[in-house]
PDB file of N, CA and C in Angstrom:
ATOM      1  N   UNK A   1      11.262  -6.670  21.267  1.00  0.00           N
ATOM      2  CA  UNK A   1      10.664  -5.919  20.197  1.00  0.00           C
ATOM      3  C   UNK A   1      10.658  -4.420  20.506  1.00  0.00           C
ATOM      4  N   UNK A   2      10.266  -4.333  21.841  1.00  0.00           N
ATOM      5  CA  UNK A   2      10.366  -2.753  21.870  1.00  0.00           C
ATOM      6  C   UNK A   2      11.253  -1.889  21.854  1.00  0.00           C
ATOM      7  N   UNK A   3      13.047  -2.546  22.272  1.00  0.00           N
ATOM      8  CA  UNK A   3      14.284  -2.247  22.318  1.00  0.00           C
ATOM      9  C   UNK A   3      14.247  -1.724  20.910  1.00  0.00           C
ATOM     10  N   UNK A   4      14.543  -3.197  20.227  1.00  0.00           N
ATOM     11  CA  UNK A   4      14.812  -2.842  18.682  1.00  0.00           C
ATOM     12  C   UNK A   4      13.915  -1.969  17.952  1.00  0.00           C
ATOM     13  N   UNK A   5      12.695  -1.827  18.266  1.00  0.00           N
ATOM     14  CA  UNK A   5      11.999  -0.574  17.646  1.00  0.00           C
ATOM     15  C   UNK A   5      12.443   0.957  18.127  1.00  0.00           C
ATOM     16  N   UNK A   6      13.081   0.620  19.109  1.00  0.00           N
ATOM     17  CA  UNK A   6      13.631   2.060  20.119  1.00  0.00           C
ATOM     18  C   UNK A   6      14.683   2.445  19.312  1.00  0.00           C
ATOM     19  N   UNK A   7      16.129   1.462  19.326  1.00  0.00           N
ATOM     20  CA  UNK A   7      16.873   1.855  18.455  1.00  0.00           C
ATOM     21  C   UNK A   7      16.859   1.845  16.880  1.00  0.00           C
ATOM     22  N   UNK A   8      15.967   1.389  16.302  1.00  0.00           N
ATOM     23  CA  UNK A   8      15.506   1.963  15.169  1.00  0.00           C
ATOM     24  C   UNK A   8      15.336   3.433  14.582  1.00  0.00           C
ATOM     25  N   UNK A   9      14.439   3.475  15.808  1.00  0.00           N
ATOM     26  CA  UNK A   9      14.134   5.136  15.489  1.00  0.00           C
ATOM     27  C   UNK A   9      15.118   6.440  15.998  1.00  0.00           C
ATOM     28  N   UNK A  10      16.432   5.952  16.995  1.00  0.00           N
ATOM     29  CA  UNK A  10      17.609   6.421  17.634  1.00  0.00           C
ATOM     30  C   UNK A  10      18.525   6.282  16.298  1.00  0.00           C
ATOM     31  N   UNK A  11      18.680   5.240  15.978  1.00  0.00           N
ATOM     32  CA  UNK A  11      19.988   5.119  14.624  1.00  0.00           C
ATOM     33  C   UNK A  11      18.884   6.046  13.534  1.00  0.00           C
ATOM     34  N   UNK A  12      17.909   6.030  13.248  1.00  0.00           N
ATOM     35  CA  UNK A  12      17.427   6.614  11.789  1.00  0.00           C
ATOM     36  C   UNK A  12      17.533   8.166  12.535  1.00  0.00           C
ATOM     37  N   UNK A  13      17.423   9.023  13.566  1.00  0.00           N
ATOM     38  CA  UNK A  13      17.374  10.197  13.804  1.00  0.00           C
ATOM     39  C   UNK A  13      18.826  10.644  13.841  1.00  0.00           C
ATOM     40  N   UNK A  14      19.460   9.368  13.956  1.00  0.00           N
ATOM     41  CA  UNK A  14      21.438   9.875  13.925  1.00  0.00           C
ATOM     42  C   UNK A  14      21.721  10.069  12.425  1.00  0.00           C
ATOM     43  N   UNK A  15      21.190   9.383  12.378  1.00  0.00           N
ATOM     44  CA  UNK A  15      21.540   9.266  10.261  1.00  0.00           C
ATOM     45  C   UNK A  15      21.230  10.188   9.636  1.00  0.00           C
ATOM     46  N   UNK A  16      19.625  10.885  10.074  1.00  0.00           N
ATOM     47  CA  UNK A  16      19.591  12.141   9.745  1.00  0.00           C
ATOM     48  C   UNK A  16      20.323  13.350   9.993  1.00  0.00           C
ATOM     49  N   UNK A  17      21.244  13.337  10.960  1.00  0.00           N
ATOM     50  CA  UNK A  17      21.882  14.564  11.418  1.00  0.00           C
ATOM     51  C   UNK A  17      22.964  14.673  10.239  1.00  0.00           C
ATOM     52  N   UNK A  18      22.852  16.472  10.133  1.00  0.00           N
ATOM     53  CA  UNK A  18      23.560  16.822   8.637  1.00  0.00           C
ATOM     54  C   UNK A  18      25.465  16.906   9.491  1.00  0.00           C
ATOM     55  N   UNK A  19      26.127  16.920   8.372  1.00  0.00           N
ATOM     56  CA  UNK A  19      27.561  16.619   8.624  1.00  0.00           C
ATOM     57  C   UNK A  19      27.777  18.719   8.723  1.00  0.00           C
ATOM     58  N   UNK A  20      27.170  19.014   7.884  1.00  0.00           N
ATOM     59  CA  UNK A  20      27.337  20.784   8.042  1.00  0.00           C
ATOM     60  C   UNK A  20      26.052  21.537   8.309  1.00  0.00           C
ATOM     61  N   UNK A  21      27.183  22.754   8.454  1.00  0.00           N
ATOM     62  CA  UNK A  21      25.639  23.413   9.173  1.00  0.00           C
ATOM     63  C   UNK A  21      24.347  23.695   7.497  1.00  0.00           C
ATOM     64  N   UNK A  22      23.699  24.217   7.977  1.00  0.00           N
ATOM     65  CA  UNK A  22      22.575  24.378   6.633  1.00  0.00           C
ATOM     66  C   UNK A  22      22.738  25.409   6.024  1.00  0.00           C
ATOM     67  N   UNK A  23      24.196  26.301   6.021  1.00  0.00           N
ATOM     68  CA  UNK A  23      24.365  27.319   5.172  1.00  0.00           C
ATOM     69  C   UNK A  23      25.848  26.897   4.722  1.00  0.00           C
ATOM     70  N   UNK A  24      26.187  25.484   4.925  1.00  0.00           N
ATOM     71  CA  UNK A  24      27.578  25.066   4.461  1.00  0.00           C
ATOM     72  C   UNK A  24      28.490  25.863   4.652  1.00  0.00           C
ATOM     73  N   UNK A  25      28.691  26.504   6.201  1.00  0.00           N
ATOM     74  CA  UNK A  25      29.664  27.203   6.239  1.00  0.00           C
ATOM     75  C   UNK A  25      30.386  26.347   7.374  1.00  0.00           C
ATOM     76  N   UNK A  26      30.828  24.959   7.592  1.00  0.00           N
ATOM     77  CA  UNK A  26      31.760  24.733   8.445  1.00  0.00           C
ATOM     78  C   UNK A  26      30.843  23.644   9.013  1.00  0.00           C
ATOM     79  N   UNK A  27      31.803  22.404   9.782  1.00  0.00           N
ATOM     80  CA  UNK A  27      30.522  21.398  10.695  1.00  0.00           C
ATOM     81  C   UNK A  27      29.889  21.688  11.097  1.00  0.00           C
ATOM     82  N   UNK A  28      28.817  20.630  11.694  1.00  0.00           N
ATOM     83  CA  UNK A  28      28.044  20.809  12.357  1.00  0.00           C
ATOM     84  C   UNK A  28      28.490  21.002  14.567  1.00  0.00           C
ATOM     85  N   UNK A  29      27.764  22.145  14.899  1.00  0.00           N
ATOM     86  CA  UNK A  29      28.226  22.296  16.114  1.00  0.00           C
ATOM     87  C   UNK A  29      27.492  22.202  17.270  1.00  0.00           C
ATOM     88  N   UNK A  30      27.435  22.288  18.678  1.00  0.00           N
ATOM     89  CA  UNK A  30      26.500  22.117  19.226  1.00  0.00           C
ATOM     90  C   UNK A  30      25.293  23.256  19.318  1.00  0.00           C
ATOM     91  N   UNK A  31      25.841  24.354  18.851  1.00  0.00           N
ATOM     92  CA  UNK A  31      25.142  25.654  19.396  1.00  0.00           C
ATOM     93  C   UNK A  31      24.130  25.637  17.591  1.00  0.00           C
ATOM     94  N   UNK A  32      24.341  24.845  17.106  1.00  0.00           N
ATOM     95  CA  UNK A  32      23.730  25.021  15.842  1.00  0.00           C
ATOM     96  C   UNK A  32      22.402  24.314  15.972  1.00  0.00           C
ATOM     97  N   UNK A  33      21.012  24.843  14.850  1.00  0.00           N
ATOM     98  CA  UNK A  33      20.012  24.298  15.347  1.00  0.00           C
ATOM     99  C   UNK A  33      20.009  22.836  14.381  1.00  0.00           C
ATOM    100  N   UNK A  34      20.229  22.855  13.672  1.00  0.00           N
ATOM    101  CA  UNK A  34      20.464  21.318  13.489  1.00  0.00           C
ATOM    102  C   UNK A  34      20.754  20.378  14.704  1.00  0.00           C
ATOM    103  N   UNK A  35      21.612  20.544  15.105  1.00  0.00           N
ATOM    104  CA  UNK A  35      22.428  19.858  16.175  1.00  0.00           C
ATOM    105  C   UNK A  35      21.093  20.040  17.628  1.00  0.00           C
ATOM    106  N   UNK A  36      20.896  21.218  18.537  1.00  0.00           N
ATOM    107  CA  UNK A  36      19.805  21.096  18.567  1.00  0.00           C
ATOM    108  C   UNK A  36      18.517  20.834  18.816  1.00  0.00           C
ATOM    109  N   UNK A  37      17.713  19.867  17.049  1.00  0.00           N
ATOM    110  CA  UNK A  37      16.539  19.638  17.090  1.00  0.00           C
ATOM    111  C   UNK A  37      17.109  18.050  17.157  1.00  0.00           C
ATOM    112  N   UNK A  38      18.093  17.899  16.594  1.00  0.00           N
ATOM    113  CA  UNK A  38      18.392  16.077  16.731  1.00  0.00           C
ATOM    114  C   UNK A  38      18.644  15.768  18.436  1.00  0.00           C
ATOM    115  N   UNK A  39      19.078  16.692  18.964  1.00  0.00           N
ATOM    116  CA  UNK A  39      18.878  16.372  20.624  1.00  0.00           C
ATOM    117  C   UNK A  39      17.510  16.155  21.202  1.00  0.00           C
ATOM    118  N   UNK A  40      16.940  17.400  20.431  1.00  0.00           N
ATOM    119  CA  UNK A  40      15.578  17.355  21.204  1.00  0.00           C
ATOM    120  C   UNK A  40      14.335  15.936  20.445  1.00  0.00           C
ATOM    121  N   UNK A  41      15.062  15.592  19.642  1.00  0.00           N
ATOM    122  CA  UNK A  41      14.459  14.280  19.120  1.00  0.00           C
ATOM    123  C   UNK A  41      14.647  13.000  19.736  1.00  0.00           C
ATOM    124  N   UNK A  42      16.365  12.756  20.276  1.00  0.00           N
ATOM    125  CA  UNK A  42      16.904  11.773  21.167  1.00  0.00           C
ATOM    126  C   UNK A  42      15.717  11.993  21.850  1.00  0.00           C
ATOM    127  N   UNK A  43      16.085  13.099  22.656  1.00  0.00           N
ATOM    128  CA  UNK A  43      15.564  13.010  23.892  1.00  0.00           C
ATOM    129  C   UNK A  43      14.004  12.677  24.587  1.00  0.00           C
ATOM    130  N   UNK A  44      13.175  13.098  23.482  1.00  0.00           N
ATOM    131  CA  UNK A  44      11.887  12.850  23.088  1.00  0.00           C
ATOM    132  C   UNK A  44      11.544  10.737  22.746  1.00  0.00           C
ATOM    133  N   UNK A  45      12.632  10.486  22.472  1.00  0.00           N
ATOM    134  CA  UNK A  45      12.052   9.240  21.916  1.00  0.00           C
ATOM    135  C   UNK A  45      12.338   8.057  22.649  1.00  0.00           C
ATOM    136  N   UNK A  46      10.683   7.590  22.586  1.00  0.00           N
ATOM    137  CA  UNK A  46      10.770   6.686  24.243  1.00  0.00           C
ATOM    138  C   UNK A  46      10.391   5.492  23.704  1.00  0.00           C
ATOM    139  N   UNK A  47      10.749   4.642  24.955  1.00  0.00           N
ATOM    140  CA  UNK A  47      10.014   3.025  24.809  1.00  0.00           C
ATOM    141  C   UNK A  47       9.032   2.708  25.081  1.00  0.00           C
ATOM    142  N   UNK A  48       8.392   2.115  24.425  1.00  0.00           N
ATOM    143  CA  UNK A  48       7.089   2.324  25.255  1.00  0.00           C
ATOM    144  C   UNK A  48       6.884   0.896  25.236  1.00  0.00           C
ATOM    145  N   UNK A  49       6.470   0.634  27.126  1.00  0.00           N
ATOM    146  CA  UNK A  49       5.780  -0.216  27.813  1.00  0.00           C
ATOM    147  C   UNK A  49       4.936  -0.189  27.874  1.00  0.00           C
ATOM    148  N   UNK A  50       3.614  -1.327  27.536  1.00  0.00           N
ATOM    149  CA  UNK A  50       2.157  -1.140  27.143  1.00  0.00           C
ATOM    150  C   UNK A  50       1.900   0.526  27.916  1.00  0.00           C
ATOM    151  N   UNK A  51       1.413   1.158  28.716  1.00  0.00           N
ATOM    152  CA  UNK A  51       1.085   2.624  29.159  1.00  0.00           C
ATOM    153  C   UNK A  51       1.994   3.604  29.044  1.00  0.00           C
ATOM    154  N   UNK A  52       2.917   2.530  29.765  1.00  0.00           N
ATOM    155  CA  UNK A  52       4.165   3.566  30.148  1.00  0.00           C
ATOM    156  C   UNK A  52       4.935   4.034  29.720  1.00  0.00           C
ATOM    157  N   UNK A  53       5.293   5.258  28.903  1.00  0.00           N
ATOM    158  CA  UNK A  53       6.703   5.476  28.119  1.00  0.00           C
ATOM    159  C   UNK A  53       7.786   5.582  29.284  1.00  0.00           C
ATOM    160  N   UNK A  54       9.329   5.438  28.666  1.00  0.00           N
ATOM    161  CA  UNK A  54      10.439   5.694  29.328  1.00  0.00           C
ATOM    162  C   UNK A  54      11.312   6.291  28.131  1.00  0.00           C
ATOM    163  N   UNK A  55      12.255   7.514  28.432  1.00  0.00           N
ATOM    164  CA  UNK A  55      12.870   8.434  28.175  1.00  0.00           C
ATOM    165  C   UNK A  55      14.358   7.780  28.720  1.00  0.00           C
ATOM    166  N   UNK A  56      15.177   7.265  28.185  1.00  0.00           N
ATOM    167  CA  UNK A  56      16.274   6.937  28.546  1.00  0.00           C
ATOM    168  C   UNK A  56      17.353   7.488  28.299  1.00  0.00           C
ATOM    169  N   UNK A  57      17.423   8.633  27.350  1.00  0.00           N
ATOM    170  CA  UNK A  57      18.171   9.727  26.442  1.00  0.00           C
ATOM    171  C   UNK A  57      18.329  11.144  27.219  1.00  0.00           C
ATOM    172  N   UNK A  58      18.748  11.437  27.635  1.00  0.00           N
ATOM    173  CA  UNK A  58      18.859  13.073  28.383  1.00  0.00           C
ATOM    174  C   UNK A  58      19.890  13.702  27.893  1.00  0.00           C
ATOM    175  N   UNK A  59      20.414  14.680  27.888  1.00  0.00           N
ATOM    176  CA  UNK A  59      20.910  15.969  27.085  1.00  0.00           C
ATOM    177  C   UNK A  59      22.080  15.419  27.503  1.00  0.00           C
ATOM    178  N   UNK A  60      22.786  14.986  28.106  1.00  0.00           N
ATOM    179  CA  UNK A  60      24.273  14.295  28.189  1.00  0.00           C
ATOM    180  C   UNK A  60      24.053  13.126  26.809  1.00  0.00           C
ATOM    181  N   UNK A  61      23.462  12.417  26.873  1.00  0.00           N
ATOM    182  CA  UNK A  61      23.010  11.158  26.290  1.00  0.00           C
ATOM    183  C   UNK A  61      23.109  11.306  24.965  1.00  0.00           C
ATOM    184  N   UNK A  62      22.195  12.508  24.763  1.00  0.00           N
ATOM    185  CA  UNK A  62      21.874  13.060  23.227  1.00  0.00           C
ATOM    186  C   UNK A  62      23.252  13.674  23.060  1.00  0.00           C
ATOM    187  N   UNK A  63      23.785  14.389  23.390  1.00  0.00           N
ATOM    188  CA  UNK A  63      24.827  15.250  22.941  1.00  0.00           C
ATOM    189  C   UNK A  63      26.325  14.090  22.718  1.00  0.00           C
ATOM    190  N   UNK A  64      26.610  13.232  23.690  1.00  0.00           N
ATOM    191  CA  UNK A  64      27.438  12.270  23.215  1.00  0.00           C
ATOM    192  C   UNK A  64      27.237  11.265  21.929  1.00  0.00           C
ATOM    193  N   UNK A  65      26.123  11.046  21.683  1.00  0.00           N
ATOM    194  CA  UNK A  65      25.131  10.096  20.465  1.00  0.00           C
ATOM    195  C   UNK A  65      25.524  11.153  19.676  1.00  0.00           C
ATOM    196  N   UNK A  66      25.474  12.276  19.381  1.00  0.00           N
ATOM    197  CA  UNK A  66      25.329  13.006  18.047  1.00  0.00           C
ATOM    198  C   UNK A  66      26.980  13.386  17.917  1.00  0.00           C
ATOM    199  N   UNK A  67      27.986  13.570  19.127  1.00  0.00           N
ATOM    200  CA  UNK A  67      29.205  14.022  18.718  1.00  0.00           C
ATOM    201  C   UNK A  67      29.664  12.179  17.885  1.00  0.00           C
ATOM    202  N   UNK A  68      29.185  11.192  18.500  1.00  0.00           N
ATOM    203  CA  UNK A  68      29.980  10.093  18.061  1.00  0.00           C
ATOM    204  C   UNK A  68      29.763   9.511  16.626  1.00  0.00           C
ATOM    205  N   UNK A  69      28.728  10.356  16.459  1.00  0.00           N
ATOM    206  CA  UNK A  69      27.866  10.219  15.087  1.00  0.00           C
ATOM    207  C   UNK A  69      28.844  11.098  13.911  1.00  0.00           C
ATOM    208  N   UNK A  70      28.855  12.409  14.025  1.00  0.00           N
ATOM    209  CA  UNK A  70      29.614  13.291  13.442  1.00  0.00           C
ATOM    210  C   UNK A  70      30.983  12.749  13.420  1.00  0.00           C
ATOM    211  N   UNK A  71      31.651  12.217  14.723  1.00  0.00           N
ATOM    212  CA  UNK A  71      33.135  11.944  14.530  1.00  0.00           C
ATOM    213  C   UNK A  71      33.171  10.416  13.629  1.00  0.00           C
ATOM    214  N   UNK A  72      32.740   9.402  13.762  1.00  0.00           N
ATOM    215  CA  UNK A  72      32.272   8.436  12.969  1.00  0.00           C
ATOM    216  C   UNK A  72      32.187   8.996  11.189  1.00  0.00           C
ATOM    217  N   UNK A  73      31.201   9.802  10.690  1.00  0.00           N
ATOM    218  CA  UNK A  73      31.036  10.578   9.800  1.00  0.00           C
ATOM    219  C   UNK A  73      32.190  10.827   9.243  1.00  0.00           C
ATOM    220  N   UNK A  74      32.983  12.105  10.023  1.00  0.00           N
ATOM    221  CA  UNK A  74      34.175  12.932   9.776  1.00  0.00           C
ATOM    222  C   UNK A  74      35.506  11.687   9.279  1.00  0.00           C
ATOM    223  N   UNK A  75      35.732  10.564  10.015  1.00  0.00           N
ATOM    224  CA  UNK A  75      36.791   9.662   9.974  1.00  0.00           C
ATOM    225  C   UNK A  75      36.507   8.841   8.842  1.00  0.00           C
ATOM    226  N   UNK A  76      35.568   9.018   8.117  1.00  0.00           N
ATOM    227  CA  UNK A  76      35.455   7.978   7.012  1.00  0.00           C
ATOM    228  C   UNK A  76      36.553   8.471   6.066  1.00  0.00           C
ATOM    229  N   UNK A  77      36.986   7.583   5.555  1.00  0.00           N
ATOM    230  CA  UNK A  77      37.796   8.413   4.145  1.00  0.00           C
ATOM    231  C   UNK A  77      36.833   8.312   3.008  1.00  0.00           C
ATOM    232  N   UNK A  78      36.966   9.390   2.137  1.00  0.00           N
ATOM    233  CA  UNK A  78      36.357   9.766   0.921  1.00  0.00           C
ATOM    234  C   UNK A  78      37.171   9.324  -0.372  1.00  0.00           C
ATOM    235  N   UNK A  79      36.181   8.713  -1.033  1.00  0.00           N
ATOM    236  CA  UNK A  79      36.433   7.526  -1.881  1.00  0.00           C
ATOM    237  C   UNK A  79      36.577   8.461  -3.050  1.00  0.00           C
TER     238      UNK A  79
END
């Protein structure tokens, strides 16, 4: 239960990440704050063991999750 509540809230914070930046001038990049606050959200969001949280997400972690997200995104074809 606590896994699947973990990645719950990991897939719904990917889903939120915008495909462009917030002045629609070009993707989204790493140096952009979009890009970011969705890291600093990975990275923030823990499991929690009755007391104990665990942080399993670190700035490598987050930053690969959000490029695979965007490239996923980008490869869809448009209908």
């Amino acid at each position: 239960m606590v896994f699947n509540s973990w990645a719950s809230r990991v897939d719904s914070i990917l889903a939120s990440v915008p495909l462009v930046t917030a002045n629609g001038h070009g993707p989204l990049e790493y140096s952009d704050d979009e890009y970011q606050q969705a890291m600093k959200k990975l990275q923030q969001c823990s499991m929690q063991f009755e007391d104990i949280p665990i942080y399993p997400i670190n700035e490598q972690i987050a930053n690969k999750l959000i490029e695979d997200q965007l490239k996923e995104a980008n490869d869809k074809p448009d209908f």
